[in-house]
N, C-alpha and C. Protein backbone atom coordinates (compact mmCIF):
# COMPACT_ATOMS: atom_id res chain seq x y z
N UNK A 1 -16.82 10.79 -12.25
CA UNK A 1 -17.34 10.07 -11.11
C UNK A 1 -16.93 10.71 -9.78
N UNK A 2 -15.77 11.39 -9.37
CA UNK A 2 -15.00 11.91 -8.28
C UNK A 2 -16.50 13.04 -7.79
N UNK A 3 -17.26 13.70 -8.82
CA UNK A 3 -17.76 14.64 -8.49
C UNK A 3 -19.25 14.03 -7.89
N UNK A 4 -19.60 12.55 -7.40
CA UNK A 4 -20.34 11.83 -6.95
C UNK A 4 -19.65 11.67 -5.48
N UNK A 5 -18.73 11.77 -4.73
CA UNK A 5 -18.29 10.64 -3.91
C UNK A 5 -18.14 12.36 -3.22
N UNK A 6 -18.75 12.13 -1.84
CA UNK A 6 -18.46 13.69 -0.76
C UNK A 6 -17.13 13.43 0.07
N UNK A 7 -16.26 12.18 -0.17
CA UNK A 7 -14.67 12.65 0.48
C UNK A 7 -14.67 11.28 1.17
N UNK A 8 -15.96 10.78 2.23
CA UNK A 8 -15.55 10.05 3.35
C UNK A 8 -16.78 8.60 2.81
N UNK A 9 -16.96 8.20 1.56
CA UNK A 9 -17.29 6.95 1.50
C UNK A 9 -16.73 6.01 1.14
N UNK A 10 -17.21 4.61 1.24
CA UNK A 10 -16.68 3.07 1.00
C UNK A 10 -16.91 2.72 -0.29
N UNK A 11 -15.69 2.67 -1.28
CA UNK A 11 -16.00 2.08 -2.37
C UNK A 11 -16.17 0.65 -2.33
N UNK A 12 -16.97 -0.46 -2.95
CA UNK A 12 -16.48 -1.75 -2.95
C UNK A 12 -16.69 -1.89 -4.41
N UNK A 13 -15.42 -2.77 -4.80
CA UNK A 13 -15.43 -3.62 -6.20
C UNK A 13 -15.18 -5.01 -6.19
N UNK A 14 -16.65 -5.57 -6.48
CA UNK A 14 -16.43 -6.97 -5.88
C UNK A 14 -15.76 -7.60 -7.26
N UNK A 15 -15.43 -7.06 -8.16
CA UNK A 15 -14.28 -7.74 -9.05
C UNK A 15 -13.64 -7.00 -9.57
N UNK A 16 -12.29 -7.27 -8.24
CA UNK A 16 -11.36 -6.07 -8.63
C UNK A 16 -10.02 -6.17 -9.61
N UNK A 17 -10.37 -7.43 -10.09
CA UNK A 17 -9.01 -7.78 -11.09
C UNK A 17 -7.64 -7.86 -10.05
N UNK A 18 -7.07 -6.44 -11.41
CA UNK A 18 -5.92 -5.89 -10.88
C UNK A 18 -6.31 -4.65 -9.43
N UNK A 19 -7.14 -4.29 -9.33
CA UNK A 19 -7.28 -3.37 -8.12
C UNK A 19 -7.47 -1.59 -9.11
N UNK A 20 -7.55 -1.67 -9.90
CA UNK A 20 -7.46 -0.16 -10.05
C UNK A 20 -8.34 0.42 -9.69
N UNK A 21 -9.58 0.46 -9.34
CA UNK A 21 -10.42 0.94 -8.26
C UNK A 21 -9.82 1.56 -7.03
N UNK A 22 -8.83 0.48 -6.03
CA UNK A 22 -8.30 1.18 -5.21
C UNK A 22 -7.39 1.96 -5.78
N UNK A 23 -6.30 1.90 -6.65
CA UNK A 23 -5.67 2.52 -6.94
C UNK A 23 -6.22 4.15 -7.31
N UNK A 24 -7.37 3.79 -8.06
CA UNK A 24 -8.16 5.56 -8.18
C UNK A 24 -8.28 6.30 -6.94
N UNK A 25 -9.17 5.59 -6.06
CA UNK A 25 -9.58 5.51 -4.90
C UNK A 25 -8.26 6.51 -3.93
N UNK A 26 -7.07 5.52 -3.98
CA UNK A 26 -6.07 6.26 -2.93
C UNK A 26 -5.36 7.66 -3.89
N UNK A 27 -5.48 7.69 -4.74
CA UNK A 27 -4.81 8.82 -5.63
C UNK A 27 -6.19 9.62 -5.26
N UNK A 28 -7.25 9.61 -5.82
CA UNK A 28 -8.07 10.38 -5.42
C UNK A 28 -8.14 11.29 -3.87
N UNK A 29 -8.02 10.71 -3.07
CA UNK A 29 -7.91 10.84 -1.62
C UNK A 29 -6.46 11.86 -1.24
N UNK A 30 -5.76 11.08 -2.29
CA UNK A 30 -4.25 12.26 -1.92
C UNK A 30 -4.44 13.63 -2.55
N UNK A 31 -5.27 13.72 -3.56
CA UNK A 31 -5.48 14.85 -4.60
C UNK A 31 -6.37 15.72 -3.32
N UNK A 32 -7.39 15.10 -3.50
CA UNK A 32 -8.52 16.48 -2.87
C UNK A 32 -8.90 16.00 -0.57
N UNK A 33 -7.87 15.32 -0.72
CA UNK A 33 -7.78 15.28 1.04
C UNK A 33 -9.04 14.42 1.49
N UNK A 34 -9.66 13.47 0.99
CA UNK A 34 -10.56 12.85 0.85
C UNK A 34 -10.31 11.83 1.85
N UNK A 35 -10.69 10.93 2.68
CA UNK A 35 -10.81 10.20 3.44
C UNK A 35 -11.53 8.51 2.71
N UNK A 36 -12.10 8.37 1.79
CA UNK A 36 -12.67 7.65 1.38
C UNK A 36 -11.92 6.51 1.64
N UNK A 37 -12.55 4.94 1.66
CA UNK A 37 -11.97 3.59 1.74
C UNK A 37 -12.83 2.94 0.82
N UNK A 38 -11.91 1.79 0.58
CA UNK A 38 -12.45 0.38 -0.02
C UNK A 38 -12.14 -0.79 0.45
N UNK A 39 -13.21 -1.32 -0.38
CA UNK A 39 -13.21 -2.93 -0.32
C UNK A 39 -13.04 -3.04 -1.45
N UNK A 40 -11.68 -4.31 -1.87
CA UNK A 40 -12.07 -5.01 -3.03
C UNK A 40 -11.97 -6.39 -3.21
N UNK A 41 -12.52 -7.28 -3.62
CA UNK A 41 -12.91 -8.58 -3.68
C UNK A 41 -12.98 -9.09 -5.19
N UNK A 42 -11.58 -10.09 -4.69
CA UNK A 42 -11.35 -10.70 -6.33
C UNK A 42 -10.86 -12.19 -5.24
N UNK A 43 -11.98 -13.09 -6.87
CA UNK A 43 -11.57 -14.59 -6.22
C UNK A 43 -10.43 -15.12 -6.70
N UNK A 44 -9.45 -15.95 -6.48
CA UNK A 44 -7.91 -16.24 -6.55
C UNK A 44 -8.34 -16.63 -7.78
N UNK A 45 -8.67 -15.92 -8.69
CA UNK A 45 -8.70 -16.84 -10.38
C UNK A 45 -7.36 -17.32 -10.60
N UNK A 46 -6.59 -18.33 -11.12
CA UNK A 46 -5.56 -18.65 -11.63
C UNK A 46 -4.75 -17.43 -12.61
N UNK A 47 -3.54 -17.27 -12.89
CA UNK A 47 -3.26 -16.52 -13.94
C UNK A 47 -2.75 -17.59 -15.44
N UNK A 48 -2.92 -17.36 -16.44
CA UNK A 48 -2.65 -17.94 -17.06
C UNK A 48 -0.83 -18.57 -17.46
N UNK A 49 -0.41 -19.53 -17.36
CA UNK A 49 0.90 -19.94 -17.23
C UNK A 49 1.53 -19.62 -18.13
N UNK A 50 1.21 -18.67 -19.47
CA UNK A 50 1.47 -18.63 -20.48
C UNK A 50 2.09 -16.69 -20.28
N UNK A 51 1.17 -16.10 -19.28
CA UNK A 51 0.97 -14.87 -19.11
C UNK A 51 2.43 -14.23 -18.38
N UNK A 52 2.44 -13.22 -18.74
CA UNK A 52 3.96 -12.45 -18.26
C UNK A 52 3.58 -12.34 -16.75
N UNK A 53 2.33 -12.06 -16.26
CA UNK A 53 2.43 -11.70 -14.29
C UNK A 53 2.41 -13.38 -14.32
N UNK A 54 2.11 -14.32 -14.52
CA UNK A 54 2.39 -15.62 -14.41
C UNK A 54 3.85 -15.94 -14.18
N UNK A 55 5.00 -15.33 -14.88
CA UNK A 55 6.21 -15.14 -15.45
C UNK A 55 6.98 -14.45 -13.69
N UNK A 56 6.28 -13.40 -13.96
CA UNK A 56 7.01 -12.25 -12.76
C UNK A 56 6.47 -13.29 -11.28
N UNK A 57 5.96 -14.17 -11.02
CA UNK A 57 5.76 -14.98 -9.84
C UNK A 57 4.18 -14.83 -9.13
N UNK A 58 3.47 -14.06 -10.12
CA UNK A 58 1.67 -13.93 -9.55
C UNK A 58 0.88 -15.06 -9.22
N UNK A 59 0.86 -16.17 -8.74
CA UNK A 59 -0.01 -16.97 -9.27
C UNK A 59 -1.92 -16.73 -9.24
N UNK A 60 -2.27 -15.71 -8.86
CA UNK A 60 -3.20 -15.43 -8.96
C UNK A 60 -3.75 -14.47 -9.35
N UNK A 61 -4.98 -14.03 -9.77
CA UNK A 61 -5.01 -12.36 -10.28
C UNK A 61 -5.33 -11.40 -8.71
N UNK A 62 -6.14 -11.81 -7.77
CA UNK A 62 -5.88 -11.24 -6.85
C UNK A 62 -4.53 -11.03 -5.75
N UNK A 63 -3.54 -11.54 -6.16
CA UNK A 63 -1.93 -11.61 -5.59
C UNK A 63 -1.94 -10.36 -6.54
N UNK A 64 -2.32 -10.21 -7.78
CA UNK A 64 -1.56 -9.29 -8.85
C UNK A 64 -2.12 -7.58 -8.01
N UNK A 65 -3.31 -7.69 -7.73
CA UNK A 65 -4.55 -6.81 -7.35
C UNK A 65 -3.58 -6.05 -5.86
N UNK A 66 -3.40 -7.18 -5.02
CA UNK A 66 -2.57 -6.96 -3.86
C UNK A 66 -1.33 -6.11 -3.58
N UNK A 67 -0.15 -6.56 -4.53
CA UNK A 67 0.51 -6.22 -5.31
C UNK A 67 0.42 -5.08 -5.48
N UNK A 68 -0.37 -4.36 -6.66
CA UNK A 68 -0.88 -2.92 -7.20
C UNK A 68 -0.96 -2.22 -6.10
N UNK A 69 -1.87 -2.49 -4.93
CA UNK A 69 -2.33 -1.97 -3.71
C UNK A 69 -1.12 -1.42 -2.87
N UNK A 70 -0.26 -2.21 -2.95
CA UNK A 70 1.15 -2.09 -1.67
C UNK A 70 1.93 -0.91 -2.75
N UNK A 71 2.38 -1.45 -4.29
CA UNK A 71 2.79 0.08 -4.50
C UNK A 71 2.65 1.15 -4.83
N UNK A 72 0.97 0.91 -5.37
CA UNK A 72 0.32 2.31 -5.39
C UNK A 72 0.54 3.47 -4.20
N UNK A 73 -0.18 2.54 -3.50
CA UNK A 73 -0.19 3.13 -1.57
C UNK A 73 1.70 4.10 -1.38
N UNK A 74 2.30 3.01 -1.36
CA UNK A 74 3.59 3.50 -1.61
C UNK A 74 4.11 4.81 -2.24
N UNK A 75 3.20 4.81 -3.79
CA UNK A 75 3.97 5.39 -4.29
C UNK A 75 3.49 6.80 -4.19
N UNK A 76 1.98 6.60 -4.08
CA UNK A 76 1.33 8.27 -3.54
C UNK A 76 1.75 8.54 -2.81
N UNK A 77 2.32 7.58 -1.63
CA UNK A 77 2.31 8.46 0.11
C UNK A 77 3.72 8.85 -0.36
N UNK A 78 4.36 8.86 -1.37
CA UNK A 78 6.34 9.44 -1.41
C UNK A 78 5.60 10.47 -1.62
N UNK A 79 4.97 10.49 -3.17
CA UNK A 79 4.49 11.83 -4.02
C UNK A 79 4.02 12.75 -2.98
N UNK A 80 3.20 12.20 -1.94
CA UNK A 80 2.50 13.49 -1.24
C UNK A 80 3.22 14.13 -0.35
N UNK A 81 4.17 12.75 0.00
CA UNK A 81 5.74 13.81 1.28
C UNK A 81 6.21 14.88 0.82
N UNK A 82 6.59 14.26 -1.00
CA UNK A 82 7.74 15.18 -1.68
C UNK A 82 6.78 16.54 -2.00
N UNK A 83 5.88 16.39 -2.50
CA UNK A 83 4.75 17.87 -2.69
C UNK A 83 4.64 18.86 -0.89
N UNK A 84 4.64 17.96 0.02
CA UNK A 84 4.60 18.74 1.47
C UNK A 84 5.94 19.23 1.75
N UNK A 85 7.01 18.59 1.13
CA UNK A 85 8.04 18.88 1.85
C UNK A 85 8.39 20.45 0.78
N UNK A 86 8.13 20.62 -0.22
CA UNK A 86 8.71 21.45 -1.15
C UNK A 86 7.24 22.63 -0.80
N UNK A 87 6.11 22.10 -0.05
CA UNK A 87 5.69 23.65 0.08
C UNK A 87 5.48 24.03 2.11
N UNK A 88 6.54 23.55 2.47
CA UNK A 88 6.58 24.09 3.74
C UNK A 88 7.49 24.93 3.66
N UNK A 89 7.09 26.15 4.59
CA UNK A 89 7.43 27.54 4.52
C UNK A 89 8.75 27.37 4.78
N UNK A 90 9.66 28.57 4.18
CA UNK A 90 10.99 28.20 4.57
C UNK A 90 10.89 28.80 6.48
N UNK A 91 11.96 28.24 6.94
CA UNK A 91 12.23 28.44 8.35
C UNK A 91 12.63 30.51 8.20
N UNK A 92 11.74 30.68 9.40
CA UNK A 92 11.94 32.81 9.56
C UNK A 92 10.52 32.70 9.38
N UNK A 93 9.76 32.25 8.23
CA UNK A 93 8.91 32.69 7.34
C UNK A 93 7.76 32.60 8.00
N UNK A 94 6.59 33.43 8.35
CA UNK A 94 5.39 33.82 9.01
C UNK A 94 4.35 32.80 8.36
N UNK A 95 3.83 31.73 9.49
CA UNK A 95 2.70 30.89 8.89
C UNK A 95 1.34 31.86 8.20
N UNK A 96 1.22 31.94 7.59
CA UNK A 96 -0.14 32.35 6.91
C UNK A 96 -1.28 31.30 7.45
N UNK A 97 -2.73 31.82 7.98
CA UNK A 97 -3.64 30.93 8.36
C UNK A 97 -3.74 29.90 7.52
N UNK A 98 -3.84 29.90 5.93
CA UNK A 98 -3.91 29.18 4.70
C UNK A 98 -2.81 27.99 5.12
N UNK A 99 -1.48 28.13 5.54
CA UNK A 99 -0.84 26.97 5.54
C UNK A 99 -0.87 26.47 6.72
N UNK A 100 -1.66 26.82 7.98
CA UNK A 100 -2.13 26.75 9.01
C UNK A 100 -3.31 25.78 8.98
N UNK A 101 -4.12 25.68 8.04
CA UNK A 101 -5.08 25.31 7.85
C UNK A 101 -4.35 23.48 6.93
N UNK A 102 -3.63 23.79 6.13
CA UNK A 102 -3.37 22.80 5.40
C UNK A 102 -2.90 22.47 6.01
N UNK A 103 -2.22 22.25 6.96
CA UNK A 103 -1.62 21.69 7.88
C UNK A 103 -2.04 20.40 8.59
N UNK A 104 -3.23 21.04 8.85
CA UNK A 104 -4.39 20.32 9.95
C UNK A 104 -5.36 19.55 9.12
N UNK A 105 -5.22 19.64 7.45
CA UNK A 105 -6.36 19.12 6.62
C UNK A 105 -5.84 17.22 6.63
N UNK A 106 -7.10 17.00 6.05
CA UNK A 106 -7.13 15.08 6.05
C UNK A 106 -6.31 14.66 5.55
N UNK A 107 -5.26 15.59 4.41
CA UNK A 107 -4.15 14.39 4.04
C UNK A 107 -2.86 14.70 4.91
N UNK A 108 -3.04 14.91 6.02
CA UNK A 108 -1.74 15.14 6.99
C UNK A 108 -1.44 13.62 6.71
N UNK A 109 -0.25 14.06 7.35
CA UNK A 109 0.58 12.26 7.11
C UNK A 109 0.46 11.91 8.01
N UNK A 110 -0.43 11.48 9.08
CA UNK A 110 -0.95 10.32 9.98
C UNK A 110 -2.29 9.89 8.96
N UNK A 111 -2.91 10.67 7.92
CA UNK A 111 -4.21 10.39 7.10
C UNK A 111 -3.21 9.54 6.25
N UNK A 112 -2.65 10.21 5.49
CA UNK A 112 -1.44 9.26 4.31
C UNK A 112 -0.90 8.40 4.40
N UNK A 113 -0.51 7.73 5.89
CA UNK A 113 0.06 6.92 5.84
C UNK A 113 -0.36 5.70 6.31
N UNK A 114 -1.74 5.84 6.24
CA UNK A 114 -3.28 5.06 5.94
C UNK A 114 -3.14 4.34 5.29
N UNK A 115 -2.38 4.54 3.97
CA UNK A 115 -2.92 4.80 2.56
C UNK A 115 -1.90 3.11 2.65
N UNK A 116 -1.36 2.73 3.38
CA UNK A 116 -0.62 1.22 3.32
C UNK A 116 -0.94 0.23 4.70
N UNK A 117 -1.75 1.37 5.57
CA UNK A 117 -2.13 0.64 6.83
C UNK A 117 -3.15 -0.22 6.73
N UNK A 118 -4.33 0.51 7.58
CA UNK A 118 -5.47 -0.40 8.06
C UNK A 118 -6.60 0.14 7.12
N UNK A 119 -6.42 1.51 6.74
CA UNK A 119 -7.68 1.77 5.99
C UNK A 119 -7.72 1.09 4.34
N UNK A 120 -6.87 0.91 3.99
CA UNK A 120 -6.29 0.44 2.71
C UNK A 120 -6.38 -0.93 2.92
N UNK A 121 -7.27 -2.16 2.82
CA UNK A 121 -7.41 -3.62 3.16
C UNK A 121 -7.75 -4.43 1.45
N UNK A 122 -7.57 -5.57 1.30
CA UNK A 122 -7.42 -6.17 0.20
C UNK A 122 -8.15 -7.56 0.90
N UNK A 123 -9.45 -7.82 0.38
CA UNK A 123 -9.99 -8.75 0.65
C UNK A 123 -10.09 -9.81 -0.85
N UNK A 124 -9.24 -11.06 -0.38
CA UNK A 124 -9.76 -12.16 -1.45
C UNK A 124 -10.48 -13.25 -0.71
N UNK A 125 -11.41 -13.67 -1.29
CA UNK A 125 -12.60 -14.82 -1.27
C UNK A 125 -12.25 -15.77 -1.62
N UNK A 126 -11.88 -17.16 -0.85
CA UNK A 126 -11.26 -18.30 -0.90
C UNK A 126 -12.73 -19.40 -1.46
N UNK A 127 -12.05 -19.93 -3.27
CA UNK A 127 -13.44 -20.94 -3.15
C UNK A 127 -13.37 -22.09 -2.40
N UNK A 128 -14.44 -22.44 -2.64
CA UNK A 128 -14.94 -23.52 -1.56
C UNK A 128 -15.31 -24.23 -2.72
N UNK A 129 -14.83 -26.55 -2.37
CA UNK A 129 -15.33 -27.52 -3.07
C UNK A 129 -16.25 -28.11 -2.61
């Protein structure tokens, strides 16, 4: 599917469960410097009281979805520091245009750190009686 999406579109999953959509979504974006966003939309279904995220304090499946979102986001934007920090040139060492260029590409970390801000949003749909 990645080889459908040109970098800078809006996914929406209007039933996003647990969220792994976004979760593809922001891993995707850290991989190939992609800009893409979503929407995802899950209605507060109950979790079952019987169920282990019921257990861990979820009471809803979109809390669970939310959840996923905050440490996914999290956990790519470490992964992508720790991958930048281990290929910046050592200090002496002559920038090559190539790391000149990556430098300046979309997953700079003002793009990455998106990835828990404003571009990264979690929409749930409140029912109505």
């Amino acid at each position: 599917m990645p080889s459908l999406w040109d970098g800078s579109d809006l996914v929406m999953d209007f039933f996003s469960g647990s969220a792994t959509t976004a979760h593809a979504v922001m891993q995707l974006n850290a991989e190939d410097g992609g800009m893409r966003r979503h929407i995802m939309v899950q209605l507060p279904e109950p979790c079952d009281e019987k169920s282990e995220a019921f257990k861990a304090g979820y009471k809803t499946i979109a809390e669970i979805g939310k959840e996923r979102i905050r440490r996914a986001g999290k956990k790519i934007l470490e992964e992508w520091q720790s991958k930048q920090a281990k290929e910046k040139p050592a200090q002496g060492d002559l920038l090559t245009p190539h790391s000149e260029l990556r430098t300046r590409s979309p997953t700079s970390a003002s793009a990455c750190s998106r990835l828990t801000a404003q571009t990264w949003r979690t929409f749930t749909i409140s029912r109505t009686s």
